[in-house]
PDB file of N, CA and C in Angstrom:
ATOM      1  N   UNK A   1     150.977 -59.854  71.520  1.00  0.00           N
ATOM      2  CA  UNK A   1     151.075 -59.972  72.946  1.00  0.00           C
ATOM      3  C   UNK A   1     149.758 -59.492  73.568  1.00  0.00           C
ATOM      4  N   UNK A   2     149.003 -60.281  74.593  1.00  0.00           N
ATOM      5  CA  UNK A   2     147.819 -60.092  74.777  1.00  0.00           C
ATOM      6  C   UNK A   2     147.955 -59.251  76.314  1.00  0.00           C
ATOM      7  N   UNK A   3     147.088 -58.208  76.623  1.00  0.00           N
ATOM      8  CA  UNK A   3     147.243 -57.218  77.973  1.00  0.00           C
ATOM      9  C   UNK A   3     147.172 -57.879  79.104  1.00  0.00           C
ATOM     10  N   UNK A   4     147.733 -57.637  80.283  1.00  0.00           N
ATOM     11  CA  UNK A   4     147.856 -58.160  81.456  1.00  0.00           C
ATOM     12  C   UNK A   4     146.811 -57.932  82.006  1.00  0.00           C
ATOM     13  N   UNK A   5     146.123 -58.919  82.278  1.00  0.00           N
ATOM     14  CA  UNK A   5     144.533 -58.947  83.118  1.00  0.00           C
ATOM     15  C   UNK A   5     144.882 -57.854  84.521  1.00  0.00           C
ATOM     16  N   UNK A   6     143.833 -57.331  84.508  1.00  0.00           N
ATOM     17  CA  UNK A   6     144.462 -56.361  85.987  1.00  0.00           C
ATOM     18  C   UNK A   6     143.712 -57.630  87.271  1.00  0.00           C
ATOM     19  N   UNK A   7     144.694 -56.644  88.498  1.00  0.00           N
ATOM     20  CA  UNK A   7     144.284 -58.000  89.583  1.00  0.00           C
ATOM     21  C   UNK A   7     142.769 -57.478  90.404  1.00  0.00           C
ATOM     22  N   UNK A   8     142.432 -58.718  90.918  1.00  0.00           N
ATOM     23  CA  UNK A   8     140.965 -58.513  91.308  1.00  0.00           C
ATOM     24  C   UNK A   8     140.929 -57.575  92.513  1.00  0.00           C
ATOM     25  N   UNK A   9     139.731 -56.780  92.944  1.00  0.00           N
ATOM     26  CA  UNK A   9     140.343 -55.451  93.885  1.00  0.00           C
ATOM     27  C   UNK A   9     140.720 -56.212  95.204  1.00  0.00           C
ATOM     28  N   UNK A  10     141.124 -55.656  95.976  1.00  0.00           N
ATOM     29  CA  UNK A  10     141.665 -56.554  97.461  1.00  0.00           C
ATOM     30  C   UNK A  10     140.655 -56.141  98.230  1.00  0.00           C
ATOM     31  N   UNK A  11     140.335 -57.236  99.375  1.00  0.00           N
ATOM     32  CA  UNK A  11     139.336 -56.940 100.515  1.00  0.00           C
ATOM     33  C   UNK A  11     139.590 -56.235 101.600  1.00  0.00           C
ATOM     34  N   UNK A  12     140.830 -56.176 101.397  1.00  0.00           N
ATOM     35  CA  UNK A  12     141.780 -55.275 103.079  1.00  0.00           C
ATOM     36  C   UNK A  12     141.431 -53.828 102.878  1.00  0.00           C
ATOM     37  N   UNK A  13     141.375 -53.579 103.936  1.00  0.00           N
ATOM     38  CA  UNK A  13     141.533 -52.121 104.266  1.00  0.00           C
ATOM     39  C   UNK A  13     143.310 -51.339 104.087  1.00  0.00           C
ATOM     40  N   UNK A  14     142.885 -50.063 103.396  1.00  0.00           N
ATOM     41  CA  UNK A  14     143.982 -49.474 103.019  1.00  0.00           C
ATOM     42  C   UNK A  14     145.090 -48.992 104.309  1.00  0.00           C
ATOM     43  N   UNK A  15     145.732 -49.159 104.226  1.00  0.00           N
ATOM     44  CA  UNK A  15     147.001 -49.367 105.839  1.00  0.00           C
ATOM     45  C   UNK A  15     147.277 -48.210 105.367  1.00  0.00           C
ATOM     46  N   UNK A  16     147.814 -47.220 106.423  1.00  0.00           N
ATOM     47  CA  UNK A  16     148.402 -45.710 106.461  1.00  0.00           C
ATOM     48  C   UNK A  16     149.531 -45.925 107.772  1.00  0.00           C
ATOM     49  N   UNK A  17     150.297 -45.406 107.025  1.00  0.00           N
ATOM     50  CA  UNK A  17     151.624 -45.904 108.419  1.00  0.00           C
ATOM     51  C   UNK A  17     151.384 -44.603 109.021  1.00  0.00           C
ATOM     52  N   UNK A  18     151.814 -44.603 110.546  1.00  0.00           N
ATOM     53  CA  UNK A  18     151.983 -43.331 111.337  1.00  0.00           C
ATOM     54  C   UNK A  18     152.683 -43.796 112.461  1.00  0.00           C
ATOM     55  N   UNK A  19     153.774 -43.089 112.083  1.00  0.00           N
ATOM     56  CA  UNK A  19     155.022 -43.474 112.953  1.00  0.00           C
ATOM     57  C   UNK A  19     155.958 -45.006 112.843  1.00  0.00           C
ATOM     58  N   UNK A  20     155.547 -45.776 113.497  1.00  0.00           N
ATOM     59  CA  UNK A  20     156.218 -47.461 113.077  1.00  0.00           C
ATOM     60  C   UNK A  20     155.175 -48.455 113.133  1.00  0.00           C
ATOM     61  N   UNK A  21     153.864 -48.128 113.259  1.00  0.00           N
ATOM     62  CA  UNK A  21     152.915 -49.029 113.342  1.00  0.00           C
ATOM     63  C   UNK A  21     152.048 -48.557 112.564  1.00  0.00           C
ATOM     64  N   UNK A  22     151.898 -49.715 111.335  1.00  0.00           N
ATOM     65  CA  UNK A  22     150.835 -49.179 110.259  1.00  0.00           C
ATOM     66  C   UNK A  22     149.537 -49.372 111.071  1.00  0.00           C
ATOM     67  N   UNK A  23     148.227 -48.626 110.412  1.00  0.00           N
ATOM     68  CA  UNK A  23     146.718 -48.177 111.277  1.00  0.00           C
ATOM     69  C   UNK A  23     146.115 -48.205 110.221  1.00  0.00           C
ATOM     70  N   UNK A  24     144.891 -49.017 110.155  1.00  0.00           N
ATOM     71  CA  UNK A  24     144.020 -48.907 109.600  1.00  0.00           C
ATOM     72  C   UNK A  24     143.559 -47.805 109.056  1.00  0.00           C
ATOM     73  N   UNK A  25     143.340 -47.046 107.997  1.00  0.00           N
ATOM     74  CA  UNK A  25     142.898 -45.516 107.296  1.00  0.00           C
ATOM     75  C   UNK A  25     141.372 -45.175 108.110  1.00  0.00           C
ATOM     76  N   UNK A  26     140.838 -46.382 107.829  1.00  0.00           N
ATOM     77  CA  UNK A  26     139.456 -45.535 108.614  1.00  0.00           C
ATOM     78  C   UNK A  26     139.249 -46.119 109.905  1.00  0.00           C
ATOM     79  N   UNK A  27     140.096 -46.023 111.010  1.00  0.00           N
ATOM     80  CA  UNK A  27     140.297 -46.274 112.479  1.00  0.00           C
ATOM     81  C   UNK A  27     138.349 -45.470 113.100  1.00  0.00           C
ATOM     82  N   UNK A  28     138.091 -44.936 112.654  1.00  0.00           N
ATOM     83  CA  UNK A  28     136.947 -44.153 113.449  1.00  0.00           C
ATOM     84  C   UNK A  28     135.625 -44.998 112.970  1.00  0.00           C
ATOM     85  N   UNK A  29     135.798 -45.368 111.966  1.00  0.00           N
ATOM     86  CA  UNK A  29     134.610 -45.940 111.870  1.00  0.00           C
ATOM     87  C   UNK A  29     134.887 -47.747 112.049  1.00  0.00           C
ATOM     88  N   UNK A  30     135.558 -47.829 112.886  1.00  0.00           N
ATOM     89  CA  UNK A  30     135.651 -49.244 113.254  1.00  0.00           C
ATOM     90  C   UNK A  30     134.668 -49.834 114.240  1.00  0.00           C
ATOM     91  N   UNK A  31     134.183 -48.371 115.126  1.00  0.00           N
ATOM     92  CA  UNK A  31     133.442 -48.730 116.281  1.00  0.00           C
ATOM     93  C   UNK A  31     132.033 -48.836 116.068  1.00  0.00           C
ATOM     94  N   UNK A  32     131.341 -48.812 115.164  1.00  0.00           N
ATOM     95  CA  UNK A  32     130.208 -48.744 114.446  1.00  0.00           C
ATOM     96  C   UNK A  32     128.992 -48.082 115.163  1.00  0.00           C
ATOM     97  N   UNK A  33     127.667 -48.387 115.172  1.00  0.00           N
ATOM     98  CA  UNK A  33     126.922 -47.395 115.527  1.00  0.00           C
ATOM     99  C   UNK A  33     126.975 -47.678 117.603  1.00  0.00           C
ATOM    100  N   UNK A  34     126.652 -48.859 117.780  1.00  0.00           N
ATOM    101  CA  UNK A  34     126.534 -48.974 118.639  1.00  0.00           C
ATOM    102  C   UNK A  34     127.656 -48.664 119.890  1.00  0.00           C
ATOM    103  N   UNK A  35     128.919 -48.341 119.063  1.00  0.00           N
ATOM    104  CA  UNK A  35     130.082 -48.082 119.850  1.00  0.00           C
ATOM    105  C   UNK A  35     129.946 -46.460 120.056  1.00  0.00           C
ATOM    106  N   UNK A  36     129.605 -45.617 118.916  1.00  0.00           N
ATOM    107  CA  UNK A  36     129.140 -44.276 118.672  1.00  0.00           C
ATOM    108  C   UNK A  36     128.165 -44.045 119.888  1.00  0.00           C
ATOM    109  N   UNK A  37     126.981 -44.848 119.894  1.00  0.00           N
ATOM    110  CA  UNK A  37     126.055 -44.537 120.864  1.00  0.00           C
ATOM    111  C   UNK A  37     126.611 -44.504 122.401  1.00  0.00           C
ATOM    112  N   UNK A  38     127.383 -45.498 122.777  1.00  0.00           N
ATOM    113  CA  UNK A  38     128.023 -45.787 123.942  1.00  0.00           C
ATOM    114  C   UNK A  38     129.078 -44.593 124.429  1.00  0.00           C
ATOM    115  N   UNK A  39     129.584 -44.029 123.019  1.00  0.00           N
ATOM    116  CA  UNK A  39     130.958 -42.937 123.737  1.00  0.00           C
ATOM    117  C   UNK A  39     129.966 -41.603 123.654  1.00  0.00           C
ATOM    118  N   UNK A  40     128.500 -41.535 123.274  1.00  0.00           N
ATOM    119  CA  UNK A  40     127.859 -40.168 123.201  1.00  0.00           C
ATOM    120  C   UNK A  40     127.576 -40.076 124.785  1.00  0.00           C
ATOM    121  N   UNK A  41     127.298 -41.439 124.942  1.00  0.00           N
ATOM    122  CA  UNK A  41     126.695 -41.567 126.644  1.00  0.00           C
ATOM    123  C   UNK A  41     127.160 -40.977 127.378  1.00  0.00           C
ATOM    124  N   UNK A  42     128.581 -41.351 127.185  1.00  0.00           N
ATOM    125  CA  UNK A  42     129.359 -41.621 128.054  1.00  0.00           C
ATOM    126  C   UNK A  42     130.160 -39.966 128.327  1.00  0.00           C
ATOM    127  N   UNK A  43     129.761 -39.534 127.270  1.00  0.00           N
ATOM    128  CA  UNK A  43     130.592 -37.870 127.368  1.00  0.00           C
ATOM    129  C   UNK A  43     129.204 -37.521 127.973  1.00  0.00           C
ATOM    130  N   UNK A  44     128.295 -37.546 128.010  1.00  0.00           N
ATOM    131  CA  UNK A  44     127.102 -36.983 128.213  1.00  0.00           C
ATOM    132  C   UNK A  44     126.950 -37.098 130.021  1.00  0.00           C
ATOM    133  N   UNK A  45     127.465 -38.670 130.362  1.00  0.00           N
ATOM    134  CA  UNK A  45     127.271 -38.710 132.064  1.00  0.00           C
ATOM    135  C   UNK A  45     128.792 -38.331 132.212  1.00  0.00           C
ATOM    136  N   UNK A  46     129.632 -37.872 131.763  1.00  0.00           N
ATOM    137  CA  UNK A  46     130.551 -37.193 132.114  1.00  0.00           C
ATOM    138  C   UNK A  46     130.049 -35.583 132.571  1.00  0.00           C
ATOM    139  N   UNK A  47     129.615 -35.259 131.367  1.00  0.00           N
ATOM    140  CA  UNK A  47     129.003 -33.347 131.704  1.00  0.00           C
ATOM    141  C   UNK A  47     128.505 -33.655 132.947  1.00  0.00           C
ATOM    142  N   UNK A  48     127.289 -34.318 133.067  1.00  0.00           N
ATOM    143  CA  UNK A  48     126.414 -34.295 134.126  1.00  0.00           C
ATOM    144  C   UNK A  48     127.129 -34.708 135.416  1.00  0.00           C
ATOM    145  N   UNK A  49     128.254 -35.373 135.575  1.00  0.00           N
ATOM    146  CA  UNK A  49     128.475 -35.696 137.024  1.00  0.00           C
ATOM    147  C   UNK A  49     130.119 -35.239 136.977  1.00  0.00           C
ATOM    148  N   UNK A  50     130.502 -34.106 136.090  1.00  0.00           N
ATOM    149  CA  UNK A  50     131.530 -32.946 135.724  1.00  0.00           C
ATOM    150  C   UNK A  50     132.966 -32.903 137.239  1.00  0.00           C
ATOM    151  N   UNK A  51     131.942 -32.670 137.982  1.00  0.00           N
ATOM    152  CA  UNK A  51     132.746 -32.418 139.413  1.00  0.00           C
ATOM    153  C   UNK A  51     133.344 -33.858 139.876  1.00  0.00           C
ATOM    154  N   UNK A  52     132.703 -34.778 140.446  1.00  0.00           N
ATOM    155  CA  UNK A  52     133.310 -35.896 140.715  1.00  0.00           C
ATOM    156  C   UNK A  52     134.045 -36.620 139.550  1.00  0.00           C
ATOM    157  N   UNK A  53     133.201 -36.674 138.113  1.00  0.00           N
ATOM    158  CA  UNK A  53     133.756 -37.533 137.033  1.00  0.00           C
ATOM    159  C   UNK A  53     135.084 -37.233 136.872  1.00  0.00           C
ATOM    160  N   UNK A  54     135.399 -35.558 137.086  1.00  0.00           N
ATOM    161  CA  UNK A  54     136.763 -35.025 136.683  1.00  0.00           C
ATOM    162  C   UNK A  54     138.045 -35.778 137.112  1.00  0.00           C
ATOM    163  N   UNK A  55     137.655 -36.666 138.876  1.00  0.00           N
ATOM    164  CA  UNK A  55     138.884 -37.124 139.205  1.00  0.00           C
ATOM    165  C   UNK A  55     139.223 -38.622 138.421  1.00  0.00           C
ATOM    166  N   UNK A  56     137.884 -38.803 137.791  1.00  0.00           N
ATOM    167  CA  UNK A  56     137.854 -40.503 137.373  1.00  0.00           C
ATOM    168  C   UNK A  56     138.721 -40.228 136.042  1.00  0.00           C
ATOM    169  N   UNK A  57     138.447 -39.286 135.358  1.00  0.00           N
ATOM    170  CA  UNK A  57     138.764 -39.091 133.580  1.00  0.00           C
ATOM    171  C   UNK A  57     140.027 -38.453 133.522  1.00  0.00           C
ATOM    172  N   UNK A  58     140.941 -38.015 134.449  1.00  0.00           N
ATOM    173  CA  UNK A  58     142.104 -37.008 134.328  1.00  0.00           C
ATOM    174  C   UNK A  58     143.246 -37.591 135.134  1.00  0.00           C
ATOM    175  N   UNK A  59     143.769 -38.850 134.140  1.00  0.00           N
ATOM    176  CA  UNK A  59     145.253 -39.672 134.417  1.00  0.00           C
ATOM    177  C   UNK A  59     146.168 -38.911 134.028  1.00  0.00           C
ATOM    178  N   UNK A  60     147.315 -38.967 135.371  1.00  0.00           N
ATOM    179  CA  UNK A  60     148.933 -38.927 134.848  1.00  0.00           C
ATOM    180  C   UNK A  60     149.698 -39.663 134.648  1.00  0.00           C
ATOM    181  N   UNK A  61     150.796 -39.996 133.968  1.00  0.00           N
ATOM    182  CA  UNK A  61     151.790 -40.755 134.093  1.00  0.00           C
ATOM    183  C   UNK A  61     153.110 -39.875 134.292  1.00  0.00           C
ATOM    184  N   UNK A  62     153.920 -40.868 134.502  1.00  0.00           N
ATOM    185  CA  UNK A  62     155.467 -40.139 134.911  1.00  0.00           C
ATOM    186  C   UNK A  62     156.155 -40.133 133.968  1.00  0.00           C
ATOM    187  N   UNK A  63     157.514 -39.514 134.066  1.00  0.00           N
ATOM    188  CA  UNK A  63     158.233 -39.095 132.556  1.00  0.00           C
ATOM    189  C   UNK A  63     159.181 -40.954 132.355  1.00  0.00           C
ATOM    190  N   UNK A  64     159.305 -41.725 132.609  1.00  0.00           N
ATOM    191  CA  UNK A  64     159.380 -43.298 132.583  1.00  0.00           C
ATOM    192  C   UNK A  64     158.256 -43.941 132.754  1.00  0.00           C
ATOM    193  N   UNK A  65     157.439 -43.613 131.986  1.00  0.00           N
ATOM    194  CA  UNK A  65     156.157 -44.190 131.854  1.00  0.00           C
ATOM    195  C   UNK A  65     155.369 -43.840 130.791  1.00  0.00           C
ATOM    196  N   UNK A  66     154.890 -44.772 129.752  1.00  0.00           N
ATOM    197  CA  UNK A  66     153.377 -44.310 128.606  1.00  0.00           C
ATOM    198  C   UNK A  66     152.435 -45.066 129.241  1.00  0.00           C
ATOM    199  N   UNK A  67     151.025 -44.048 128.656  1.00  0.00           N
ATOM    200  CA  UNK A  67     149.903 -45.007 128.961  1.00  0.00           C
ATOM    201  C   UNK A  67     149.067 -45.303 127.143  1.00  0.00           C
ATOM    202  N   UNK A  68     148.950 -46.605 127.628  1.00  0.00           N
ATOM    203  CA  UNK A  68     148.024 -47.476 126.118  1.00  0.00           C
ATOM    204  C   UNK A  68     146.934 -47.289 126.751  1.00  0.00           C
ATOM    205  N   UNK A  69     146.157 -46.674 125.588  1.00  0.00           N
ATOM    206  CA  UNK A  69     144.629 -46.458 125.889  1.00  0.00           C
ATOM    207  C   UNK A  69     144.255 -46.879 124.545  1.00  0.00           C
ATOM    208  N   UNK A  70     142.744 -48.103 125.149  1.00  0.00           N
ATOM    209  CA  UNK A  70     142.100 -49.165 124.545  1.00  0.00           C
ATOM    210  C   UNK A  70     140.826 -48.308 124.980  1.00  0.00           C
ATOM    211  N   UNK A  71     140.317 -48.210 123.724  1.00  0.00           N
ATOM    212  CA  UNK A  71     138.568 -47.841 123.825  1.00  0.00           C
ATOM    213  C   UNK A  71     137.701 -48.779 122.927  1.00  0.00           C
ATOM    214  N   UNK A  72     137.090 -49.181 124.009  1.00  0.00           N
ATOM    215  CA  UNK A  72     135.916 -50.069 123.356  1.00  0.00           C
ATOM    216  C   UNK A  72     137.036 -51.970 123.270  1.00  0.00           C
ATOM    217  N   UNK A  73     138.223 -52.122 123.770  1.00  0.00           N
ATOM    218  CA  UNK A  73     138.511 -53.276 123.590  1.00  0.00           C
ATOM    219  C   UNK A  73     139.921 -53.052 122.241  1.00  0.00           C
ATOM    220  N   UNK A  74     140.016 -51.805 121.695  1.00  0.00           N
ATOM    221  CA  UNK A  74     140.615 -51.379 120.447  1.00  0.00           C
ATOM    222  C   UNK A  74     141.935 -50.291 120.650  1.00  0.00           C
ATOM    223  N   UNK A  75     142.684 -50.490 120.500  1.00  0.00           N
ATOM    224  CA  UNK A  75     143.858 -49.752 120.537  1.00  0.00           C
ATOM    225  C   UNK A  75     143.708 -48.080 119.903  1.00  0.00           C
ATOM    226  N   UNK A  76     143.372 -46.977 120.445  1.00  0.00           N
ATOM    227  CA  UNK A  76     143.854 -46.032 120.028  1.00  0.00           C
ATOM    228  C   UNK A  76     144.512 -45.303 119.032  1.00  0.00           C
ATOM    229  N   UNK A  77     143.932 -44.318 118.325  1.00  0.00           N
ATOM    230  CA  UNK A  77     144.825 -43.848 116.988  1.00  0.00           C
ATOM    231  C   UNK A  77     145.818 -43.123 117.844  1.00  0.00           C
ATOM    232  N   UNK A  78     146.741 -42.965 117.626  1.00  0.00           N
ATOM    233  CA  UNK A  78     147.637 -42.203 118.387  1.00  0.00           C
ATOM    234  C   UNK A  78     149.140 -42.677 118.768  1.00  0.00           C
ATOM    235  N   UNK A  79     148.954 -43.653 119.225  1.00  0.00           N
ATOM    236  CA  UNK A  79     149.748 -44.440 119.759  1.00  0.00           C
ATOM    237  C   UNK A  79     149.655 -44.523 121.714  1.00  0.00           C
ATOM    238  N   UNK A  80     150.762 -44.310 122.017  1.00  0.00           N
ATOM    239  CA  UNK A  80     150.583 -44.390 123.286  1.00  0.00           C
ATOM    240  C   UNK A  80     150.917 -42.969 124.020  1.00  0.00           C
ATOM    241  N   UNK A  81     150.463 -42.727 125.399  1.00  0.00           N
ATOM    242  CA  UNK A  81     150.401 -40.944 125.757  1.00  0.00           C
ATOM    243  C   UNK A  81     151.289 -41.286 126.766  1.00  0.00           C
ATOM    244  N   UNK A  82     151.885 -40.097 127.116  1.00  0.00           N
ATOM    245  CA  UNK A  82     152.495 -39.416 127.933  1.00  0.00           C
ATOM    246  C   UNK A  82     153.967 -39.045 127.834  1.00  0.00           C
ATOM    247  N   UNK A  83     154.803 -38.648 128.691  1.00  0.00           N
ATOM    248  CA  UNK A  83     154.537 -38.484 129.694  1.00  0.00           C
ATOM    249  C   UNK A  83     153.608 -37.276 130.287  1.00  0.00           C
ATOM    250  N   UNK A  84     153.112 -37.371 131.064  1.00  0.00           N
ATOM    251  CA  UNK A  84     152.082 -36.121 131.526  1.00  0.00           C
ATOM    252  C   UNK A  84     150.804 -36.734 131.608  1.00  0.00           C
ATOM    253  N   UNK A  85     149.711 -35.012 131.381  1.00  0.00           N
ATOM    254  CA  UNK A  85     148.764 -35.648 131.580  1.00  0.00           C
ATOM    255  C   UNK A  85     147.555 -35.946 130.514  1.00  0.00           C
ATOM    256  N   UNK A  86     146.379 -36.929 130.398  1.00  0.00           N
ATOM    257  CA  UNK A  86     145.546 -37.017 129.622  1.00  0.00           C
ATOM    258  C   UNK A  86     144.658 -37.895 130.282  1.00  0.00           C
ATOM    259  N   UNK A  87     143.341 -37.607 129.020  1.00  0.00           N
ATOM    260  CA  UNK A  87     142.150 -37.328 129.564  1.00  0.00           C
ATOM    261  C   UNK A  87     141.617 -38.782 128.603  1.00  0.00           C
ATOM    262  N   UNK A  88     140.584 -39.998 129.790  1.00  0.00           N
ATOM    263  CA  UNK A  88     139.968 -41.378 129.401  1.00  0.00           C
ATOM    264  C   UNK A  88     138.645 -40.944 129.947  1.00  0.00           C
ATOM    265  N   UNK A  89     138.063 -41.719 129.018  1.00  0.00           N
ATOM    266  CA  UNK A  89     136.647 -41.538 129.404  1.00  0.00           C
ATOM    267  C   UNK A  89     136.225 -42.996 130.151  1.00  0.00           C
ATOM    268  N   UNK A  90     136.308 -42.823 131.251  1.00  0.00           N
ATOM    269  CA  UNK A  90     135.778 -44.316 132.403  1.00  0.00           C
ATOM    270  C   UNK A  90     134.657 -45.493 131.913  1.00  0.00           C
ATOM    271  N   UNK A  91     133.699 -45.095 131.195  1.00  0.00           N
ATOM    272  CA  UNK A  91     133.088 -46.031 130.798  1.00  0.00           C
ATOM    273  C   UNK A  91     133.084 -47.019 129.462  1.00  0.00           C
ATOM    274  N   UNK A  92     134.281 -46.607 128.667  1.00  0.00           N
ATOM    275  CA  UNK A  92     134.793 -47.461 127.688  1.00  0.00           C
ATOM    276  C   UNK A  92     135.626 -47.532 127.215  1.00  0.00           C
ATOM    277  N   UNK A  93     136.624 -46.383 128.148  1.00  0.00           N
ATOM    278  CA  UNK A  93     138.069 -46.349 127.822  1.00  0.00           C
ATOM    279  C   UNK A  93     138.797 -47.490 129.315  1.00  0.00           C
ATOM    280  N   UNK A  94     140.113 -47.914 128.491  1.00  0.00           N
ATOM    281  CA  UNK A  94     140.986 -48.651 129.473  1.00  0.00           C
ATOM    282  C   UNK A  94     142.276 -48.048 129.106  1.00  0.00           C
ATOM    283  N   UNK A  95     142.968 -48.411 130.493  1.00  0.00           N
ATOM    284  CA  UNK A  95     144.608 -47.913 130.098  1.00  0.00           C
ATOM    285  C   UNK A  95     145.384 -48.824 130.735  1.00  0.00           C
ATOM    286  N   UNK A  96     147.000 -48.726 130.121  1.00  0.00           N
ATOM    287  CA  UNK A  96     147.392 -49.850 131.138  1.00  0.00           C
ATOM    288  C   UNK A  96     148.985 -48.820 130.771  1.00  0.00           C
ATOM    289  N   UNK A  97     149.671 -48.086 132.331  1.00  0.00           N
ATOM    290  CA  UNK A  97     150.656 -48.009 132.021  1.00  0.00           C
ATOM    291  C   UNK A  97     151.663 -48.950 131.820  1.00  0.00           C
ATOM    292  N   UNK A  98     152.896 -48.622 131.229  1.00  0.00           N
ATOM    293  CA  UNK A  98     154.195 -49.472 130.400  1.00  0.00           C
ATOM    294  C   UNK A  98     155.579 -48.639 130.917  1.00  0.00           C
ATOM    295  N   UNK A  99     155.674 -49.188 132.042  1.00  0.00           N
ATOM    296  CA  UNK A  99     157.084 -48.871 132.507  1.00  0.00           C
ATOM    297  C   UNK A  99     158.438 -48.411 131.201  1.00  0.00           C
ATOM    298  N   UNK A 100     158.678 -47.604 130.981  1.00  0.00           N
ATOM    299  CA  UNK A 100     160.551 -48.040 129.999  1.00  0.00           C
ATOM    300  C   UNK A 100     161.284 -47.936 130.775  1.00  0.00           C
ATOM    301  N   UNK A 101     161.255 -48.335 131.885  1.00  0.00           N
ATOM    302  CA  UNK A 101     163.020 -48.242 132.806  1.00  0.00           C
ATOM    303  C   UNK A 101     163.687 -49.868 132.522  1.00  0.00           C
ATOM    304  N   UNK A 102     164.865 -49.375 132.591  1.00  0.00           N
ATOM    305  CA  UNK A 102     165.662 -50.556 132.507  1.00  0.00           C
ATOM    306  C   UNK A 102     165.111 -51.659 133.475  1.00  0.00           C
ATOM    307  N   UNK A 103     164.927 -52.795 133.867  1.00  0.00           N
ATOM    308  CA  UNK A 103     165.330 -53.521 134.960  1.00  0.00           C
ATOM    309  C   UNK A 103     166.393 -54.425 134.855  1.00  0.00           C
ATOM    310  N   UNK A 104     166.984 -54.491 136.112  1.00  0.00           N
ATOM    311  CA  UNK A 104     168.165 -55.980 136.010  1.00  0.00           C
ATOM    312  C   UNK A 104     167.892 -56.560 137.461  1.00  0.00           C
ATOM    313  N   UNK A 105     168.350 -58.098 137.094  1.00  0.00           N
ATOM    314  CA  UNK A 105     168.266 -59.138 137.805  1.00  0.00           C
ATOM    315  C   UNK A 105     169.235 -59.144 138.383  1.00  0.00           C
ATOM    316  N   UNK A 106     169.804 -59.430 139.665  1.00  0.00           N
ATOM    317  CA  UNK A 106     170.953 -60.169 140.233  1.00  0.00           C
ATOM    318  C   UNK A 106     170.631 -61.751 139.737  1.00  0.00           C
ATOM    319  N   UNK A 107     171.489 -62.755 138.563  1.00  0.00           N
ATOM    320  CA  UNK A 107     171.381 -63.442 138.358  1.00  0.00           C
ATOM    321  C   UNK A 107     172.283 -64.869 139.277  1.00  0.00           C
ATOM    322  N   UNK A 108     171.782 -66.089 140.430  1.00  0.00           N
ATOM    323  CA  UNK A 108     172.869 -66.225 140.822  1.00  0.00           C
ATOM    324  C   UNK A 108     174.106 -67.639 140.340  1.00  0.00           C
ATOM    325  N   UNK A 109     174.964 -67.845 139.993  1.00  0.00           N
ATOM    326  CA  UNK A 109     175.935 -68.561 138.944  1.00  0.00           C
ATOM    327  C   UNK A 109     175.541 -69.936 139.332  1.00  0.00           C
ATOM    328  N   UNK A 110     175.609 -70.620 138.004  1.00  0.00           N
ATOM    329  CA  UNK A 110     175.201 -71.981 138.069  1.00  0.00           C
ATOM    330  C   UNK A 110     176.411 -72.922 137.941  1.00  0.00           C
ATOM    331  N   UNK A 111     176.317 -74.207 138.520  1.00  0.00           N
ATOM    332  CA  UNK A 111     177.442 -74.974 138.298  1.00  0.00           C
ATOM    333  C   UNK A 111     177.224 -75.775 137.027  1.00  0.00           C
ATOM    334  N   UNK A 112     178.526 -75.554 136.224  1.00  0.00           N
ATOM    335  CA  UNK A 112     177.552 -77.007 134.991  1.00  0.00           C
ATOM    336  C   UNK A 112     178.431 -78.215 135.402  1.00  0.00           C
ATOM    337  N   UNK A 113     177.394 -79.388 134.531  1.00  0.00           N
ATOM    338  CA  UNK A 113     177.664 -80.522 135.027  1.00  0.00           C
ATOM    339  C   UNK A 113     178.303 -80.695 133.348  1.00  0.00           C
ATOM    340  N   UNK A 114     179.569 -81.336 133.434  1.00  0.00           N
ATOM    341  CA  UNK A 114     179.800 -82.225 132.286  1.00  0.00           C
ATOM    342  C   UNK A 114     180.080 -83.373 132.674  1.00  0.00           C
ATOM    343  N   UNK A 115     179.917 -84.316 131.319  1.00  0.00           N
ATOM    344  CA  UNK A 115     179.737 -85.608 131.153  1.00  0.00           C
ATOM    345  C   UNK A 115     181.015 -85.940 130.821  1.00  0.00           C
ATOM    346  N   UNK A 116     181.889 -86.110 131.183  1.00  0.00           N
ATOM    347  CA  UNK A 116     183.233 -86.588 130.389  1.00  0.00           C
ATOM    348  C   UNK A 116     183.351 -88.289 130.241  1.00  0.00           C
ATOM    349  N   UNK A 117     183.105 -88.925 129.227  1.00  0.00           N
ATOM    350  CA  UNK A 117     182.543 -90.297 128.539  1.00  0.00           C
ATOM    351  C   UNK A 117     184.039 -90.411 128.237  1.00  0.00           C
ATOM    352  N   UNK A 118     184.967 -90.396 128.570  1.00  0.00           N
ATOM    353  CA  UNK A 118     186.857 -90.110 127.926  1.00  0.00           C
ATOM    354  C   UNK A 118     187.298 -91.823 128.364  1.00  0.00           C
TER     355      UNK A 118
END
């Protein structure tokens, strides 16, 4: 009986589950140099304009409410924040809160039409 050829290595990146949505293992180095350079900036004109920047970078949400924060166009290790408060950096972070309250429709009743061919 001749040995089972082993299989050729895979090109994917190794998946690490955290929580219910598997994440890429090396999430940090996805943003490469030029994304690195952009978030050094960007903490950097944060220090410097500290007082005003503070109201731009320091979101709340409500306790029926998360916020998804996308940096650089890319979903966040983490998952999604809140309720409460946390801290985006304005020049390459985005957020978009996500309501969880129920909603309902007043739906209003339809007449059906049948065909009776009898």
């Amino acid at each position: 009986m001749q040995p089972r050829p082993e299989a050729p290595p895979s090109r994917h990146k190794p998946m690490v589950c955290t929580g219910s949505l598997p994440v890429a293992a090396n999430i940090q180095n996805e943003f490469g140099v030029c994304g690195w350079i952009l978030t050094i900036l960007s903490y950097i004109l944060i220090f410097f304009t500290l007082p005003i920047s503070a109201c731009m970078c320091i979101k709340v949400v409500q306790e029926y409410e998360r916020a998804v924060i996308f940096r650089l166009g890319r979903l966040m290790p983490g998952g999604a924040k809140g309720p409460g408060i946390f801290f985006i950096v304005p020049c390459i972070d985005t957020y978009r809160k996500v309501d969880l309250r129920v909603l309902s429709f007043e739906v209003p009743p339809q007449e059906a039409l049948i065909d009776s061919t009898e």
